[in-house]
PDB file of N, CA and C in Angstrom:
ATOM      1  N   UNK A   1       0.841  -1.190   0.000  1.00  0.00           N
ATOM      2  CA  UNK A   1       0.000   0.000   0.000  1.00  0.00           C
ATOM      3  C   UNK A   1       0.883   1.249   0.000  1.00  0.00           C
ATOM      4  N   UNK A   2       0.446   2.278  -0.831  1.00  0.00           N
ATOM      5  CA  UNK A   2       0.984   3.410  -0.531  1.00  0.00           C
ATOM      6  C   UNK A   2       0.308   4.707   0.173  1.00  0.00           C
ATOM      7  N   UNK A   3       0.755   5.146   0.771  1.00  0.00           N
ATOM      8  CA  UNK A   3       0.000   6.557   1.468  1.00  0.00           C
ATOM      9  C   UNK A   3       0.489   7.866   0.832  1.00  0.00           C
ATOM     10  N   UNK A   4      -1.208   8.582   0.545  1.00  0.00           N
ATOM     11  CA  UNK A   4      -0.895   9.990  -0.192  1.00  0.00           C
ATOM     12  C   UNK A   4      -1.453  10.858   0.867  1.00  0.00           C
ATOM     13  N   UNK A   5      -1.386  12.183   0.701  1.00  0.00           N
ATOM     14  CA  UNK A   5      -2.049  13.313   1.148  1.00  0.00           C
ATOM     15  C   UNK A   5      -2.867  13.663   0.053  1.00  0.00           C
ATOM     16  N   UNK A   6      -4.237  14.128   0.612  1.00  0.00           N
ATOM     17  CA  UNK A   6      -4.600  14.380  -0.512  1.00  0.00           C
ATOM     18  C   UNK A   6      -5.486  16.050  -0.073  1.00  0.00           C
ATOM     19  N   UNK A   7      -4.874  17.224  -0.751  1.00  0.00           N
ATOM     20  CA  UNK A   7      -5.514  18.994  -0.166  1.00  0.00           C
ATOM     21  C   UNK A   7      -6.425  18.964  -0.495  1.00  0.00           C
ATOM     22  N   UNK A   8      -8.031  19.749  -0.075  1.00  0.00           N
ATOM     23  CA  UNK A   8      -8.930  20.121  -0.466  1.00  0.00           C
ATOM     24  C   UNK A   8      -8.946  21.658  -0.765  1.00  0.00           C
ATOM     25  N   UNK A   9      -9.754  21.802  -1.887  1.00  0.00           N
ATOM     26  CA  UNK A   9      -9.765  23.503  -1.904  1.00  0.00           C
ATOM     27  C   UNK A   9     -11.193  23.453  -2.216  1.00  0.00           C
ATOM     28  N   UNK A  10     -11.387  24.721  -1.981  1.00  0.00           N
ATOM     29  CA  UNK A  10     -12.439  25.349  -2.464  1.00  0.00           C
ATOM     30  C   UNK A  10     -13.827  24.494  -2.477  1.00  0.00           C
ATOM     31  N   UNK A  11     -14.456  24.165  -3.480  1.00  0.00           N
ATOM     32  CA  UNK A  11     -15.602  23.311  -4.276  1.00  0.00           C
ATOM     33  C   UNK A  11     -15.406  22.149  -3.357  1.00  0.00           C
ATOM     34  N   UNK A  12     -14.380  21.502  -3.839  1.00  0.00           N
ATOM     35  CA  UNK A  12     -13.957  20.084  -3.256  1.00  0.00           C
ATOM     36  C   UNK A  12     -13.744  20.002  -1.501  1.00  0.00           C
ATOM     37  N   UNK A  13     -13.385  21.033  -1.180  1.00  0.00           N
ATOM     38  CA  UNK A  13     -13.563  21.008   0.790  1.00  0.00           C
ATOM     39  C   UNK A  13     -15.047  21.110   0.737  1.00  0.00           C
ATOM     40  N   UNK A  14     -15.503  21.770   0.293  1.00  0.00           N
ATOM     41  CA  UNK A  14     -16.939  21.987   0.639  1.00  0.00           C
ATOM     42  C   UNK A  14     -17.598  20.670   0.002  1.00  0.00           C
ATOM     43  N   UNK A  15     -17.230  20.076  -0.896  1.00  0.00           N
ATOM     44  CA  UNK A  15     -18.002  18.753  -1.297  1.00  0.00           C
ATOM     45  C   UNK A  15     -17.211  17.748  -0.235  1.00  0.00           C
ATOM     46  N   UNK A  16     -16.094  17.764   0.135  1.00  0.00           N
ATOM     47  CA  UNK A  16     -16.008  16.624   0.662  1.00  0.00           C
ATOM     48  C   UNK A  16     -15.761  16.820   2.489  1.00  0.00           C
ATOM     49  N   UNK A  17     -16.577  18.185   2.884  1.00  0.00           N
ATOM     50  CA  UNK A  17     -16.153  18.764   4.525  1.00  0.00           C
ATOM     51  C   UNK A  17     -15.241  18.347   5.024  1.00  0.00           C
ATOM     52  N   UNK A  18     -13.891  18.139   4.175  1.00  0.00           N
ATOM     53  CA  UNK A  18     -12.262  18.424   5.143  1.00  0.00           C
ATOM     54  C   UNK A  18     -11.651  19.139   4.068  1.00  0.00           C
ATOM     55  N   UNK A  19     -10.394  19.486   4.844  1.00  0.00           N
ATOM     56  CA  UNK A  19      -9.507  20.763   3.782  1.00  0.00           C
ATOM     57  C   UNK A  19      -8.439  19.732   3.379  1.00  0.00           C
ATOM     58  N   UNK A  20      -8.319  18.241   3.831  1.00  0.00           N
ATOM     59  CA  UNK A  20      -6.897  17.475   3.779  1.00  0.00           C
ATOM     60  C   UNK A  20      -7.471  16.240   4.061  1.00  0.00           C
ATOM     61  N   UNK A  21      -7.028  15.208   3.067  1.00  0.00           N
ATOM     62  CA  UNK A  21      -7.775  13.647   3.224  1.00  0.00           C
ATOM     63  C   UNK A  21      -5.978  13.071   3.304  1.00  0.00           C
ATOM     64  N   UNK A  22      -5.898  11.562   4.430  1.00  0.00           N
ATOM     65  CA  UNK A  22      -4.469  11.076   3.926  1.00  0.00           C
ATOM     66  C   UNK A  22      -5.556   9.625   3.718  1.00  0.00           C
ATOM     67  N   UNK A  23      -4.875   9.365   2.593  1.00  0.00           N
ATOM     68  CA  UNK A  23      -5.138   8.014   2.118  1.00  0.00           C
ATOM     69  C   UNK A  23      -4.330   6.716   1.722  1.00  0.00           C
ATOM     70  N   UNK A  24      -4.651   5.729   2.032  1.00  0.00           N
ATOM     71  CA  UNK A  24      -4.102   4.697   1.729  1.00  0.00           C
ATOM     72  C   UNK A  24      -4.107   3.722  -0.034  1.00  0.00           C
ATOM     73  N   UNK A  25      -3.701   3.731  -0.411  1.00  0.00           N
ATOM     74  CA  UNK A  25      -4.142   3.540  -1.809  1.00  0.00           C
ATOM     75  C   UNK A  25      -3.432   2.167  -2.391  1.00  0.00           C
ATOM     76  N   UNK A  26      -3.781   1.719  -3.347  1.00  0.00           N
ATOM     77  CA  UNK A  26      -3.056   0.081  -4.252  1.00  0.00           C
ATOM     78  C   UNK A  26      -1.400   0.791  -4.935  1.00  0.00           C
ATOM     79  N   UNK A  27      -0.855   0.182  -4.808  1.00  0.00           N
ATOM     80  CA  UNK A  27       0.592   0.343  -5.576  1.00  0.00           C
ATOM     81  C   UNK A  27      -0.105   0.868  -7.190  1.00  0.00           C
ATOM     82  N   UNK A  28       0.288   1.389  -7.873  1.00  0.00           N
ATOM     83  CA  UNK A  28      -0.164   1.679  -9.176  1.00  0.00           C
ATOM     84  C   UNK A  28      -1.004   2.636  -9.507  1.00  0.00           C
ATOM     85  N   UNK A  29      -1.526   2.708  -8.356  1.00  0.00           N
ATOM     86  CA  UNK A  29      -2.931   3.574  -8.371  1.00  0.00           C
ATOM     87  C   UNK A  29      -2.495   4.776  -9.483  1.00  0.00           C
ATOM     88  N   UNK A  30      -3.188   5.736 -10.147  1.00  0.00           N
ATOM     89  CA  UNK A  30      -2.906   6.951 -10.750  1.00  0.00           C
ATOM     90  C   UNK A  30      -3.901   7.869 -10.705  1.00  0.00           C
ATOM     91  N   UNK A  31      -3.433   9.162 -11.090  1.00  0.00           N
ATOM     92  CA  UNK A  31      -4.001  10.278 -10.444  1.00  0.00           C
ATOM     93  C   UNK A  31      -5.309  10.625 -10.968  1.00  0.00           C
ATOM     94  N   UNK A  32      -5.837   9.975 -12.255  1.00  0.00           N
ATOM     95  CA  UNK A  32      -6.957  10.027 -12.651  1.00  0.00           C
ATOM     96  C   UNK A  32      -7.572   8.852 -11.631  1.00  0.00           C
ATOM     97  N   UNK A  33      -7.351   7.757 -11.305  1.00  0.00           N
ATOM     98  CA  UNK A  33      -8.230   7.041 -10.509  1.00  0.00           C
ATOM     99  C   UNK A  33      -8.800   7.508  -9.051  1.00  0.00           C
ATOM    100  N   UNK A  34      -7.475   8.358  -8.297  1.00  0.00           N
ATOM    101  CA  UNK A  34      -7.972   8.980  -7.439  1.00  0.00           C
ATOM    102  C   UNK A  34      -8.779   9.911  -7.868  1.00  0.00           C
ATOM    103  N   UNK A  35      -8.737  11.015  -8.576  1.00  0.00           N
ATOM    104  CA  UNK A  35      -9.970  11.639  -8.756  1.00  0.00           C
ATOM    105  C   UNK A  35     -11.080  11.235  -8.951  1.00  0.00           C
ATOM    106  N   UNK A  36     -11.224   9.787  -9.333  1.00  0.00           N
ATOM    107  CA  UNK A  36     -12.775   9.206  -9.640  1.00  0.00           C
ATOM    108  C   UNK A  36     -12.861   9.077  -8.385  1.00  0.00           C
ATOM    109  N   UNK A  37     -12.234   8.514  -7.584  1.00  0.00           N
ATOM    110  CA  UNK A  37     -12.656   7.760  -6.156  1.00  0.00           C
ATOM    111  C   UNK A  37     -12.882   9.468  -5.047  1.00  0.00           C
ATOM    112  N   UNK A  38     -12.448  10.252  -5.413  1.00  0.00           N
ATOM    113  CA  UNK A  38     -12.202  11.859  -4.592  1.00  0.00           C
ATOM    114  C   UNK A  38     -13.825  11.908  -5.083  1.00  0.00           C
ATOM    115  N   UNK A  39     -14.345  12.057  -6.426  1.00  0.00           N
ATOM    116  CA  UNK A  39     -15.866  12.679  -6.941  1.00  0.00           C
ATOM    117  C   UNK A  39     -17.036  11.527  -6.453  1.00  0.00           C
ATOM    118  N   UNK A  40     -16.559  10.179  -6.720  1.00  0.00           N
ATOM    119  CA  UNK A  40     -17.263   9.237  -5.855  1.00  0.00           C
ATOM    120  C   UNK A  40     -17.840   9.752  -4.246  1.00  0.00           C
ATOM    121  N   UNK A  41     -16.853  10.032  -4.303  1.00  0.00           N
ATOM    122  CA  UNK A  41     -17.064  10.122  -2.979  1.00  0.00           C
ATOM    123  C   UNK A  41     -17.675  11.699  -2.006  1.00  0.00           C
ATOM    124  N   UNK A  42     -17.963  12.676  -3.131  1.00  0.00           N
ATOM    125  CA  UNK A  42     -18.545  13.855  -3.093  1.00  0.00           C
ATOM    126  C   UNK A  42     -20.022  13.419  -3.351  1.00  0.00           C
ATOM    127  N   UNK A  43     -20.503  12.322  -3.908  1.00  0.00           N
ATOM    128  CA  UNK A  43     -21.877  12.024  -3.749  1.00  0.00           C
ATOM    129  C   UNK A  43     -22.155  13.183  -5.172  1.00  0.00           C
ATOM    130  N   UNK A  44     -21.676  13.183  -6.298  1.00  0.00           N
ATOM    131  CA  UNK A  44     -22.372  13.968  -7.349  1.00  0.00           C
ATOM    132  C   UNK A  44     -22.112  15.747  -6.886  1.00  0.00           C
ATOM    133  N   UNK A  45     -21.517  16.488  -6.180  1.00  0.00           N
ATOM    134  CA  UNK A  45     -21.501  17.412  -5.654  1.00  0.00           C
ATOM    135  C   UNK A  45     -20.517  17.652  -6.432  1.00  0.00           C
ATOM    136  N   UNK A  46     -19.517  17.330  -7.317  1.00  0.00           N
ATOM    137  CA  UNK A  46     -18.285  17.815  -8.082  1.00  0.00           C
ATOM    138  C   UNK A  46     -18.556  17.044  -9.220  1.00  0.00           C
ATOM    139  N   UNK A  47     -20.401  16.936  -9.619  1.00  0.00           N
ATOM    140  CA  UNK A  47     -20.558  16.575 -11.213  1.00  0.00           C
ATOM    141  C   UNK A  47     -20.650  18.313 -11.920  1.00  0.00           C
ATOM    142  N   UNK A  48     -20.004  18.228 -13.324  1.00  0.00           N
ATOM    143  CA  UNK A  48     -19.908  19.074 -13.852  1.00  0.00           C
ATOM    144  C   UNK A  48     -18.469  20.152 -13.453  1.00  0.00           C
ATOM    145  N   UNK A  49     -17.722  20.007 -12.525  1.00  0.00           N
ATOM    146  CA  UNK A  49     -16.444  20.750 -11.615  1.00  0.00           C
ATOM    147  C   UNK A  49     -15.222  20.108 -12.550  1.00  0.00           C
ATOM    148  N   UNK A  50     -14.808  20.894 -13.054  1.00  0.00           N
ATOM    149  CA  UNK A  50     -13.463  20.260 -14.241  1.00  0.00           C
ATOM    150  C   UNK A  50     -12.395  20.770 -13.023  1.00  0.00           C
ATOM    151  N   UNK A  51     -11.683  20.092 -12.213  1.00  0.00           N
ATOM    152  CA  UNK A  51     -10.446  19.931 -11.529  1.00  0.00           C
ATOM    153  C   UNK A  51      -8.928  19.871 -12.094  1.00  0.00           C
ATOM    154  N   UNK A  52      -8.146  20.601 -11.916  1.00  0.00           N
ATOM    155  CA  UNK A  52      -6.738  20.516 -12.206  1.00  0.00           C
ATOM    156  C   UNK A  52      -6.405  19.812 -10.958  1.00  0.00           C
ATOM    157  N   UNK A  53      -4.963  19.042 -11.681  1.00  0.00           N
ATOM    158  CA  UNK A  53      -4.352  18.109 -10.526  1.00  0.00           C
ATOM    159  C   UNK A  53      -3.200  18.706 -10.361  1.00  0.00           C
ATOM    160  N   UNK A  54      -2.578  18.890  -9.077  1.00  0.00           N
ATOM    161  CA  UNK A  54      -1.032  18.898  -8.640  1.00  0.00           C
ATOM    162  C   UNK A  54      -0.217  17.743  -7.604  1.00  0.00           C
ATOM    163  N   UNK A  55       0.613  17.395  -8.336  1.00  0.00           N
ATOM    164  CA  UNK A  55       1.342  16.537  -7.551  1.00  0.00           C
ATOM    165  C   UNK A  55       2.200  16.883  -7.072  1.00  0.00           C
ATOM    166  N   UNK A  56       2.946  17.387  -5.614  1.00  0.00           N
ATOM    167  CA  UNK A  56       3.525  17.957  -4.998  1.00  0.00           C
ATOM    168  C   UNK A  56       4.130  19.180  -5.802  1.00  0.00           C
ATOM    169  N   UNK A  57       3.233  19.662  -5.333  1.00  0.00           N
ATOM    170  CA  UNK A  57       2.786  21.089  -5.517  1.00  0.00           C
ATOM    171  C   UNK A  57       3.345  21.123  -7.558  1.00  0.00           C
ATOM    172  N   UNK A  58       3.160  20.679  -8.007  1.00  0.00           N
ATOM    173  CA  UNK A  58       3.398  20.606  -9.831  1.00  0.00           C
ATOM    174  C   UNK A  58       2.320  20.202 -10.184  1.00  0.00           C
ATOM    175  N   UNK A  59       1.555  21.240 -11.079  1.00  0.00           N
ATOM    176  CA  UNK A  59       0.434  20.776 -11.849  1.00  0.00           C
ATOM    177  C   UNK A  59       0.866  19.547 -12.653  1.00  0.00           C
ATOM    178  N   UNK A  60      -0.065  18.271 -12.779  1.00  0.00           N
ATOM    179  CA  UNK A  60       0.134  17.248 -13.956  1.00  0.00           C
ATOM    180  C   UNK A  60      -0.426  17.730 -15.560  1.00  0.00           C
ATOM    181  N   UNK A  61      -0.081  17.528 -16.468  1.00  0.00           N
ATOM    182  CA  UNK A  61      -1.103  17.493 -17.510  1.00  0.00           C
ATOM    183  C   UNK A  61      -1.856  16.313 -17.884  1.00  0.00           C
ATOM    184  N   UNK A  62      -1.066  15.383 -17.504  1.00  0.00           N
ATOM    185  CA  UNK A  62      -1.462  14.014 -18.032  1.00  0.00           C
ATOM    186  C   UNK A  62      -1.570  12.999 -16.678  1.00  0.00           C
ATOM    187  N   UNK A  63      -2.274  11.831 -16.707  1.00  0.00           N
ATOM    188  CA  UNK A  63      -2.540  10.725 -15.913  1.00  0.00           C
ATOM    189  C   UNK A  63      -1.008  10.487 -15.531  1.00  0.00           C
ATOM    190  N   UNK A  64      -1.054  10.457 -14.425  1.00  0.00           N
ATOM    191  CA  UNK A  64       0.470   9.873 -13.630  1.00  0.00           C
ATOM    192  C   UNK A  64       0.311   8.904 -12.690  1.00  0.00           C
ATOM    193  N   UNK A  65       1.126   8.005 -12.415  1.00  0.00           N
ATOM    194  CA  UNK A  65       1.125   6.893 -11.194  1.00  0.00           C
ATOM    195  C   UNK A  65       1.808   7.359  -9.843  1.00  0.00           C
ATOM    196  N   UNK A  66       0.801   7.105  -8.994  1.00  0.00           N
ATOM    197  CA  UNK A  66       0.788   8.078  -7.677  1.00  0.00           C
ATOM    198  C   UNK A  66       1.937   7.300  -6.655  1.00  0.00           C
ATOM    199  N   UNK A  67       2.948   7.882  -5.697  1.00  0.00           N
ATOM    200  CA  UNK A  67       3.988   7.063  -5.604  1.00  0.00           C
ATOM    201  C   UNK A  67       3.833   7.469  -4.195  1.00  0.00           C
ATOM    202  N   UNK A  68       4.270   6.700  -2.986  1.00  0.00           N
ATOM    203  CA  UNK A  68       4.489   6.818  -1.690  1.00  0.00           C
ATOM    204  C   UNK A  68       4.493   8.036  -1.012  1.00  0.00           C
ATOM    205  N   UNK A  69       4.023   8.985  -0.015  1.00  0.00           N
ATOM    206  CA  UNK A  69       4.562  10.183   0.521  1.00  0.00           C
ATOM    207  C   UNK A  69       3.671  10.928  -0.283  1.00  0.00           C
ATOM    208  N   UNK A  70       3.540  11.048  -2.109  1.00  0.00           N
ATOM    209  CA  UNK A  70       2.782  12.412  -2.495  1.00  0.00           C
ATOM    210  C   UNK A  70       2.007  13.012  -2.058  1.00  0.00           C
ATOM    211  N   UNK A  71       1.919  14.255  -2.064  1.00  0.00           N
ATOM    212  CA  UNK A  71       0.663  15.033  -1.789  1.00  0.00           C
ATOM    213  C   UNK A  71      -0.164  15.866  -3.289  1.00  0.00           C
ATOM    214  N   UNK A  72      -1.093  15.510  -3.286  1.00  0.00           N
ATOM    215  CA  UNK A  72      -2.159  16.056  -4.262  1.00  0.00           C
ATOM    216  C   UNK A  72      -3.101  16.893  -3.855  1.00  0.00           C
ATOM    217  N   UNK A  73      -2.835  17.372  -4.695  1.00  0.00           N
ATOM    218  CA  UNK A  73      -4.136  18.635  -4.571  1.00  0.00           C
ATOM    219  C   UNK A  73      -5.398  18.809  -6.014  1.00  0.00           C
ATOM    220  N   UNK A  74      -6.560  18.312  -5.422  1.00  0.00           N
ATOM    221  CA  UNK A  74      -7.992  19.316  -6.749  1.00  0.00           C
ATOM    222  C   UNK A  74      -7.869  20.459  -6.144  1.00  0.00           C
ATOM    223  N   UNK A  75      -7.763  21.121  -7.635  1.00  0.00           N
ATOM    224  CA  UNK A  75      -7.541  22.699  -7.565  1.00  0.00           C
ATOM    225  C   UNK A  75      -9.104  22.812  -8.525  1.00  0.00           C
ATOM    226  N   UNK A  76     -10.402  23.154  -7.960  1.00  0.00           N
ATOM    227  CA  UNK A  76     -11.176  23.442  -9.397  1.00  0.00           C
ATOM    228  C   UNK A  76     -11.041  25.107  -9.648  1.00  0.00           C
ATOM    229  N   UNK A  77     -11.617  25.266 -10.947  1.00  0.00           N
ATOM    230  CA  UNK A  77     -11.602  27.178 -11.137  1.00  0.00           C
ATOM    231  C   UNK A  77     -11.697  27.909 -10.523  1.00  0.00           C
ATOM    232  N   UNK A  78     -10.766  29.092 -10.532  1.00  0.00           N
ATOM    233  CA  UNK A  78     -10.801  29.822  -9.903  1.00  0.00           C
ATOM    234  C   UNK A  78     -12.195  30.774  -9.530  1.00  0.00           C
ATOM    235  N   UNK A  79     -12.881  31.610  -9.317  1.00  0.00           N
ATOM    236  CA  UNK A  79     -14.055  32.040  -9.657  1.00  0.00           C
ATOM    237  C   UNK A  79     -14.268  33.562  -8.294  1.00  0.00           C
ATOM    238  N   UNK A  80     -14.708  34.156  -9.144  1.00  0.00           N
ATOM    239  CA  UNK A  80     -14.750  35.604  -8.739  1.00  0.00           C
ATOM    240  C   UNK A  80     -15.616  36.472  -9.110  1.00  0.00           C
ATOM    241  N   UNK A  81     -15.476  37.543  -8.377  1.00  0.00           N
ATOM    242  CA  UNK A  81     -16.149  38.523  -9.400  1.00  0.00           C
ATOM    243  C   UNK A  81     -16.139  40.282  -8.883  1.00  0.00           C
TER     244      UNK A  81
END
């Protein structure tokens, strides 16, 4: 098993009421799978929320395999006004 950190911001603290999840995860796991299992687990509350990923503290562009220690962060849009 590997253990991640995983930050909440914004949308996603409020969908998932903590600011910081640590999780235990399968060897292999990758960063698109955690995000399914992160929106799973918002109960539909981050349907339609397009999320950027960072893997210690570096935005990804692409699906990456999540490795021991990382910390991740959903970053969704910024939004203002």
């Amino acid at each position: 098993m590997i253990q991640v950190k995983v930050k909440c911001f914004s949308q996603v603290q409020y969908a998932l009421g903590v600011n910081e999840l640590s999780l235990e995860l399968e060897p292999g796991t990758t960063s698109a799978e955690l995000e399914e299992l992160v929106r799973n687990t918002a109960q539909g509350k981050l349907d339609g929320v397009i999320l950027r990923i960072a893997v210690n503290q570096k935005y990804v562009p692409v699906e990456i395999e999540l490795k021991d220690g990382d910390e991740i962060a959903f970053i969704p849009p910024v939004q203002g006004g």
